[in-house]
N, C-alpha and C. Protein backbone atom coordinates (compact mmCIF):
# COMPACT_ATOMS: atom_id res chain seq x y z
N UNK A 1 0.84 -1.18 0.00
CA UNK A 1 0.00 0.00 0.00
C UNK A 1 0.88 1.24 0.00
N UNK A 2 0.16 2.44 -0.75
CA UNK A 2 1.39 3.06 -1.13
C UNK A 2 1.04 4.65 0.44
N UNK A 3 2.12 4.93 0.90
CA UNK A 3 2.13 5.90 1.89
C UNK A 3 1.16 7.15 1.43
N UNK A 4 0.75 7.70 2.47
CA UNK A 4 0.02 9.09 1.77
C UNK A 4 0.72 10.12 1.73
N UNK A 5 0.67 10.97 0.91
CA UNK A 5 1.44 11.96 0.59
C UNK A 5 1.40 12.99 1.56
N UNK A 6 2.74 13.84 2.04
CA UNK A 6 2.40 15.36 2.80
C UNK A 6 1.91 16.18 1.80
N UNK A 7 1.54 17.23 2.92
CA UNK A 7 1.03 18.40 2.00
C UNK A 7 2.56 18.95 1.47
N UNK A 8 2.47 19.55 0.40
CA UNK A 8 3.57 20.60 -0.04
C UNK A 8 3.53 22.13 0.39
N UNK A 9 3.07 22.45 1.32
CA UNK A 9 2.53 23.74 2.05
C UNK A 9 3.35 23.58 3.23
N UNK A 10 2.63 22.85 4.23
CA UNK A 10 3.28 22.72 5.32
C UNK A 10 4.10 21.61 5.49
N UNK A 11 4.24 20.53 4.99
CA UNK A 11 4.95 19.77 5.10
C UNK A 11 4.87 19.12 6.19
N UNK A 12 3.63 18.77 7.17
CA UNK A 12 3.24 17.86 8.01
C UNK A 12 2.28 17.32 8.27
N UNK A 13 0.87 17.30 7.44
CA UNK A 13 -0.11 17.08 7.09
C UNK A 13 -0.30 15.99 6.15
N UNK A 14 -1.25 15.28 6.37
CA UNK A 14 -1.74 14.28 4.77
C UNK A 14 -2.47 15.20 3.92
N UNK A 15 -1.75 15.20 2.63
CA UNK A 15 -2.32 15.96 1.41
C UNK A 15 -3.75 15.39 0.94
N UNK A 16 -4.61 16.66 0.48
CA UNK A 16 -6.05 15.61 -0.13
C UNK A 16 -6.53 16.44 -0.68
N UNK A 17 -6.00 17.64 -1.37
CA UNK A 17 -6.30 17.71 -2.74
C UNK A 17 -5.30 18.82 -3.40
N UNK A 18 -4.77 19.05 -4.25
CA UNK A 18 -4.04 19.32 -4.91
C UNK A 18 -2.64 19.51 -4.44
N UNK A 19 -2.78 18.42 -3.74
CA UNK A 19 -1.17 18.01 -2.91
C UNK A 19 -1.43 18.96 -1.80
N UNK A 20 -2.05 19.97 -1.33
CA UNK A 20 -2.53 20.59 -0.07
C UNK A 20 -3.64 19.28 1.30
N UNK A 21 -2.87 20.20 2.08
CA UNK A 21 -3.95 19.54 3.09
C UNK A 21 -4.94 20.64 3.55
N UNK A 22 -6.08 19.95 4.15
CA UNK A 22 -7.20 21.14 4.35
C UNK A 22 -6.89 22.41 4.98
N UNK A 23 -6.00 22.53 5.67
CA UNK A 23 -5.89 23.70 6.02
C UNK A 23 -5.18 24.55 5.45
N UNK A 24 -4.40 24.27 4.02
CA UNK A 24 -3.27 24.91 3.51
C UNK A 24 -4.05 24.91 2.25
N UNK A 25 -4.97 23.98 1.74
CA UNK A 25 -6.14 24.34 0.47
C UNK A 25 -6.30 25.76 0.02
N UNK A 26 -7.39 26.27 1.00
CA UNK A 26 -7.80 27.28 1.19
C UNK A 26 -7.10 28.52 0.38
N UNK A 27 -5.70 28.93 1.23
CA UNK A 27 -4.60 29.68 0.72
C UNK A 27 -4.19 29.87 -0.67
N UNK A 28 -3.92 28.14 -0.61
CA UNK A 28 -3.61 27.94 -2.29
C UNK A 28 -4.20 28.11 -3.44
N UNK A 29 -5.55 27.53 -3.56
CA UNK A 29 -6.23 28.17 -3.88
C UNK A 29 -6.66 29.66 -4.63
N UNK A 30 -6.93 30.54 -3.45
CA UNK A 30 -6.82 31.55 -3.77
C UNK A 30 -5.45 32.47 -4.67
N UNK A 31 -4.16 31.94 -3.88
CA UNK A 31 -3.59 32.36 -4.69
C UNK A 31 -3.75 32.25 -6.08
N UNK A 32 -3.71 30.94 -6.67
CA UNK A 32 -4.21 30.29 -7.87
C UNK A 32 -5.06 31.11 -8.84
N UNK A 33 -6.28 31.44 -7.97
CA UNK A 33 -7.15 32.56 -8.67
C UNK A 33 -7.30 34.03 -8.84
N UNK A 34 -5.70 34.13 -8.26
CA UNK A 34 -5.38 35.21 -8.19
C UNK A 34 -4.34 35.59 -9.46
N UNK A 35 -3.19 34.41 -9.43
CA UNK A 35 -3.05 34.05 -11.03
C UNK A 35 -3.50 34.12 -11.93
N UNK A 36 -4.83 33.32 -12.22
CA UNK A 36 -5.33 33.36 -13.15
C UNK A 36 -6.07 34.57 -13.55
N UNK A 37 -6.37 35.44 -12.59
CA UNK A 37 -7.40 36.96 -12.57
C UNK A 37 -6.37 37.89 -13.64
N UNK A 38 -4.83 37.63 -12.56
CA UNK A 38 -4.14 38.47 -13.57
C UNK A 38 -3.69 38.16 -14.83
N UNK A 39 -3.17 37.14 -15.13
CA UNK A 39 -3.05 36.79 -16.55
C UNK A 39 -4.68 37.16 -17.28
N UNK A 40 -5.52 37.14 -17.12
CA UNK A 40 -6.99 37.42 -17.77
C UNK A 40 -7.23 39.37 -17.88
N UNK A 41 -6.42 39.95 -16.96
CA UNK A 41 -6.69 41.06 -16.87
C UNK A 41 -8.07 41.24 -16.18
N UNK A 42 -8.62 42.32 -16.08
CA UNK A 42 -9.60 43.17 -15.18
C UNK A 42 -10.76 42.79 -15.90
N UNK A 43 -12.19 43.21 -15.56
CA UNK A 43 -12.88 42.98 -16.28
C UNK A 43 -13.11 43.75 -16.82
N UNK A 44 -13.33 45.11 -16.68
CA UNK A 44 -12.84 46.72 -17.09
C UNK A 44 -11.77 46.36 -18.59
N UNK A 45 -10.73 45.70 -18.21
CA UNK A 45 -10.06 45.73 -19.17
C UNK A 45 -10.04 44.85 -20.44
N UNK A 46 -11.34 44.20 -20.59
CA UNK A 46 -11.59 42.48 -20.92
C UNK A 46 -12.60 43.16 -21.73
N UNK A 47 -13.00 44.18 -21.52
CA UNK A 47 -14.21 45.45 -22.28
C UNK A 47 -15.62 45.13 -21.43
N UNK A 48 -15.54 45.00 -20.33
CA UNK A 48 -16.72 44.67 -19.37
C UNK A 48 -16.80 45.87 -18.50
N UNK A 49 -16.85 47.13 -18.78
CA UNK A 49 -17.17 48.04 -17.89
C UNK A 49 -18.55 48.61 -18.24
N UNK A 50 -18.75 49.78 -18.01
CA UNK A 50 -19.83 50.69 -17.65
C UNK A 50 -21.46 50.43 -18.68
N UNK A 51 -20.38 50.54 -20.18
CA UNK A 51 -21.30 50.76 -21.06
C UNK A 51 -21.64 49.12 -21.51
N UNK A 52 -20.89 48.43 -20.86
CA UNK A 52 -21.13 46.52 -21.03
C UNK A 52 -22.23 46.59 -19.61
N UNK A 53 -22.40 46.79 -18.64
CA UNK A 53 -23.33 46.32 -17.89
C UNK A 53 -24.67 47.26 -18.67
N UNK A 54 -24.99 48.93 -19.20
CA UNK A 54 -26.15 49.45 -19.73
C UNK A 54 -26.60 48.61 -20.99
N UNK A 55 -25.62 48.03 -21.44
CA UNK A 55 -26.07 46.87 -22.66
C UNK A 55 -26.95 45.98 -22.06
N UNK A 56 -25.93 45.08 -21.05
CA UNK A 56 -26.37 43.99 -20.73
C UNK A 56 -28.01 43.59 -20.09
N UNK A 57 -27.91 45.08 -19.29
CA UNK A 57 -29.26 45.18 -18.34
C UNK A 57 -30.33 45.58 -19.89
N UNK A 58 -30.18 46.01 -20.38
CA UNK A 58 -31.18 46.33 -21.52
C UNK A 58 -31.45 44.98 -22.23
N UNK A 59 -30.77 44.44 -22.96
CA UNK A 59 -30.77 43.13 -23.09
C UNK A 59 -31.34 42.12 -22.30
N UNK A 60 -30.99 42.47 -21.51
CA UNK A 60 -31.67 41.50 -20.36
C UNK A 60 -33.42 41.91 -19.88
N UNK A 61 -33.75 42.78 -19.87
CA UNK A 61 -34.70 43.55 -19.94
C UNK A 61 -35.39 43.31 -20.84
N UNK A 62 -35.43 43.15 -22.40
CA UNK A 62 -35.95 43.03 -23.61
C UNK A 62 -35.91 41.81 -23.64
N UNK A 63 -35.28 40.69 -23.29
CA UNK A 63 -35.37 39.46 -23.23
C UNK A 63 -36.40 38.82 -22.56
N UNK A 64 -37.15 39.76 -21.36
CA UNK A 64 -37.88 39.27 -20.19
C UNK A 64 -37.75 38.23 -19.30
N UNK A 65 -35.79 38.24 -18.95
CA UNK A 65 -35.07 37.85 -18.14
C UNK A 65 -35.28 36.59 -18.12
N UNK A 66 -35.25 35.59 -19.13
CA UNK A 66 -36.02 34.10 -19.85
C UNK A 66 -34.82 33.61 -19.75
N UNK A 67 -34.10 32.62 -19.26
CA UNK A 67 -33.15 31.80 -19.68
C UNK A 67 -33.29 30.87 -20.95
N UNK A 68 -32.26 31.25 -21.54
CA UNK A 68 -32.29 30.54 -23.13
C UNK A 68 -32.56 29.29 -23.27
N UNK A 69 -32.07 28.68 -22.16
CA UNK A 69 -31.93 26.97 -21.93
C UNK A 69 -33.19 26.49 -22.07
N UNK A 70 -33.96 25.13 -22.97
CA UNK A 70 -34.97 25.13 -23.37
C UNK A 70 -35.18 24.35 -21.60
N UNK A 71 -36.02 24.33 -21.02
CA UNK A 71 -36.75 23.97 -19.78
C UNK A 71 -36.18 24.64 -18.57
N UNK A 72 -35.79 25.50 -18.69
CA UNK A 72 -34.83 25.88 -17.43
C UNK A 72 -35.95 27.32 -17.71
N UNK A 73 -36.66 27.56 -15.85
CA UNK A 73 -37.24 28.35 -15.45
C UNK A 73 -36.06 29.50 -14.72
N UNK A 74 -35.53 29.59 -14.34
CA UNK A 74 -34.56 30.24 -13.73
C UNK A 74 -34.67 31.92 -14.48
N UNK A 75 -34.22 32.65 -13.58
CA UNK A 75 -34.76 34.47 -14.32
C UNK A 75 -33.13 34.57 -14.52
N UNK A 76 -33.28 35.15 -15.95
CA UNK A 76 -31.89 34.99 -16.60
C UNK A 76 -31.12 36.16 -16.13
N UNK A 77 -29.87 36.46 -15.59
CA UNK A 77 -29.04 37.15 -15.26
C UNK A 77 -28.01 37.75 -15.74
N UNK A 78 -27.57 37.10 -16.63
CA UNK A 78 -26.06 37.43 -17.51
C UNK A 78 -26.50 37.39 -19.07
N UNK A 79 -25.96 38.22 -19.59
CA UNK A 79 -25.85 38.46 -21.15
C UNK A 79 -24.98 37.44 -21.32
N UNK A 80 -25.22 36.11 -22.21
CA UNK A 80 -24.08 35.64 -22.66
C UNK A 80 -23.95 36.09 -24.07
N UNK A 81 -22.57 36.13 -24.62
CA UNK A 81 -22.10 35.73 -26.08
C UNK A 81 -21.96 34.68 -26.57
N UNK A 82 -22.66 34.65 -27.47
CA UNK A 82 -22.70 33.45 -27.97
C UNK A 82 -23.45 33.23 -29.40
N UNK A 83 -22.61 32.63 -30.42
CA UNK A 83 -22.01 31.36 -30.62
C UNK A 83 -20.81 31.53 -29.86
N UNK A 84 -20.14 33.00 -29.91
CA UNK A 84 -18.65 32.98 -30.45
C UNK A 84 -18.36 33.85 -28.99
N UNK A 85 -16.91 33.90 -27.90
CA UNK A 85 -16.81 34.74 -27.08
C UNK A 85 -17.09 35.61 -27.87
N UNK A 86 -16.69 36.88 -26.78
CA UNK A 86 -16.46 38.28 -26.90
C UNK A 86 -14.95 38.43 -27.04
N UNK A 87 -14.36 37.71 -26.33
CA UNK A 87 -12.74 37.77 -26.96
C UNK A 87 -12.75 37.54 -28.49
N UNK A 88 -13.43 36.04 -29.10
CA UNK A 88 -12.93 35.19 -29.56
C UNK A 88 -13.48 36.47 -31.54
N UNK A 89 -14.79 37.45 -30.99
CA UNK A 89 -15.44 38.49 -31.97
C UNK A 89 -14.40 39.66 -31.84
N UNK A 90 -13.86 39.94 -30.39
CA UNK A 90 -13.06 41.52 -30.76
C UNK A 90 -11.56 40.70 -31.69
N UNK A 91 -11.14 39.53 -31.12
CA UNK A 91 -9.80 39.18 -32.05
C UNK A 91 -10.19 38.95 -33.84
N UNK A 92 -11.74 38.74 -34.16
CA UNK A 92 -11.81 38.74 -35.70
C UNK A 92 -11.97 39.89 -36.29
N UNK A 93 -12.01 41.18 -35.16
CA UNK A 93 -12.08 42.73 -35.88
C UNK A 93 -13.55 42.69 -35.56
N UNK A 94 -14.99 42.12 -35.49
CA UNK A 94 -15.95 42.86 -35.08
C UNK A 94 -16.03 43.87 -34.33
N UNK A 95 -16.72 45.05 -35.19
CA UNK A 95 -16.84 46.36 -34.45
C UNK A 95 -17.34 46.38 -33.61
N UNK A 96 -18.94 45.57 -33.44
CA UNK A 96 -19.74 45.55 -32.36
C UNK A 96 -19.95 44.21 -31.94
N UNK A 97 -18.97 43.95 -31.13
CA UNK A 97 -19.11 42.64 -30.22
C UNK A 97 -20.27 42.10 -29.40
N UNK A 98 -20.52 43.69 -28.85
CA UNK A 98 -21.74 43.28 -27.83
C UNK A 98 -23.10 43.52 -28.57
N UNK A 99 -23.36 43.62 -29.92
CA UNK A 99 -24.76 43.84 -30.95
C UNK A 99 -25.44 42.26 -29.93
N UNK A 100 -27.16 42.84 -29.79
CA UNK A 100 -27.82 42.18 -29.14
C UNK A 100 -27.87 40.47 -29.92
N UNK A 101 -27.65 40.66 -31.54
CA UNK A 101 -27.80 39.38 -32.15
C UNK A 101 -26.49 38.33 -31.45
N UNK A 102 -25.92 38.81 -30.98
CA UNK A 102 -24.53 38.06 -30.33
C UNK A 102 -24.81 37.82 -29.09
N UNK A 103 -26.02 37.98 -28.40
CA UNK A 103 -25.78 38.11 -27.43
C UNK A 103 -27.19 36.53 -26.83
N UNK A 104 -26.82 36.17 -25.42
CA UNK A 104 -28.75 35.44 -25.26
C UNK A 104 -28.61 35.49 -23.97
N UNK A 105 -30.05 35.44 -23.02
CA UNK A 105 -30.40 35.60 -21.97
C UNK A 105 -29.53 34.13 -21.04
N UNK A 106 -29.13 34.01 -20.35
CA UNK A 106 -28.96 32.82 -19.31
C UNK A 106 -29.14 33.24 -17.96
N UNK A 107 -29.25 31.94 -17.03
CA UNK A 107 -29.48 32.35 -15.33
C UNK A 107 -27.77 32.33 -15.15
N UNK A 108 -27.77 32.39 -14.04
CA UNK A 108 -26.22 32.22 -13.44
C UNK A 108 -26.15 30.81 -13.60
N UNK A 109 -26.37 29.87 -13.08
CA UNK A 109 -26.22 28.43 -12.90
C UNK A 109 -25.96 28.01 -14.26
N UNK A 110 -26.65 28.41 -15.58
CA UNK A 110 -26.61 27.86 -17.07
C UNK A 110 -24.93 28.72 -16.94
N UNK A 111 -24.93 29.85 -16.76
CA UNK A 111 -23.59 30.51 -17.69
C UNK A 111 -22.52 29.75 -16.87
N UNK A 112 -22.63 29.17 -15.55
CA UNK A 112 -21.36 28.84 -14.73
C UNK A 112 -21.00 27.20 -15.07
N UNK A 113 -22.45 26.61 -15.74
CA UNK A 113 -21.60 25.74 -16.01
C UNK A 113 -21.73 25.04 -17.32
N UNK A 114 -22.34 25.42 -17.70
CA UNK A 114 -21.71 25.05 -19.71
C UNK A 114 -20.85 26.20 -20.15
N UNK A 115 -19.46 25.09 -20.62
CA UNK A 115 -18.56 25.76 -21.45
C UNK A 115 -18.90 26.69 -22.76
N UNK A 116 -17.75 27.52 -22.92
CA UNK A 116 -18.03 28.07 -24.25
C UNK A 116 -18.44 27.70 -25.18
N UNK A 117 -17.88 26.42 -25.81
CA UNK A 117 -17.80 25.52 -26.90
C UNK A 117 -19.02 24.64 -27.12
N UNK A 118 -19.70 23.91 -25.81
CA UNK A 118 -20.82 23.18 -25.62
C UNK A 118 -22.25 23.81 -26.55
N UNK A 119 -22.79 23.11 -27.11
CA UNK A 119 -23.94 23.32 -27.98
C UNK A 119 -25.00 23.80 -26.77
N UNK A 120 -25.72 25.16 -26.91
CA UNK A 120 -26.52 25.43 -25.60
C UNK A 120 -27.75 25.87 -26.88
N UNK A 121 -28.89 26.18 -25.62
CA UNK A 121 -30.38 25.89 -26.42
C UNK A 121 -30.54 27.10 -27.57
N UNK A 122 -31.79 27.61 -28.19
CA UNK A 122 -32.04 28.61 -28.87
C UNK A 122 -32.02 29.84 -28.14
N UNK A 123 -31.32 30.89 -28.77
CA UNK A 123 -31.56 32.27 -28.40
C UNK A 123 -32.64 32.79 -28.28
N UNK A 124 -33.20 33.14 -27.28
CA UNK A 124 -33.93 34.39 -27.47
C UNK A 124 -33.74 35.88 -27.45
N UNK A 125 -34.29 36.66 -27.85
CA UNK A 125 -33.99 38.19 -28.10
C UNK A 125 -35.56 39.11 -28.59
């Protein structure tokens, strides 16, 4: 049977999940997503500021806050993009990334967990 691993944090703990032990998780973690925040830049800087939330809420508004997802009752929250990111439209030169046809109603729960790429239901608009 093979020994259990220490944590790599503290170095006196049994590790149990990402080579952290529970009390050194936590930390790590965060750092982690603190990494990743900065390599991604701000959201401000990602083109998600002022005039991206008066879109979004309008959009969202004209939608009658419907999640796109065909059976999903949930009151839709987030503008997604979609087919295509919003990165994936400002890197092909689209002028208007955030045009409502790019855009569809989802709840939080739909946008947090289907990927970009994943086939999701019909738009509404």
């Amino acid at each position: 049977m093979r020994a259990r691993s220490l944590c790599l944090g503290c170095k006196r703990a049994p590790a149990v999940d990402h080579g952290r032990c529970s009390a050194c998780l936590p930390a790590y973690l965060k750092v982690q997503r603190q990494r990743t925040d900065d390599k991604r830049g701000s959201a401000s800087a990602r083109g998600y500021g002022a005039a991206w939330s008066a879109t979004a809420a309008a959009f969202l508004a004209a939608a009658g806050h419907r999640c796109a997802i065909p059976g999903c009752h949930r009151r839709a929250s987030v503008a997604d993009h979609y087919p295509r990111t919003r990165r994936e439209l400002v890197d092909a030169g689209v002028t208007d990334p955030d045009a409502w046809h790019r855009l569809r109603p989802l709840c939080r729960h739909h946008h947090d967990t289907i990927g970009p790429r994943t086939p999701r239901g019909p738009r509404r608009a």
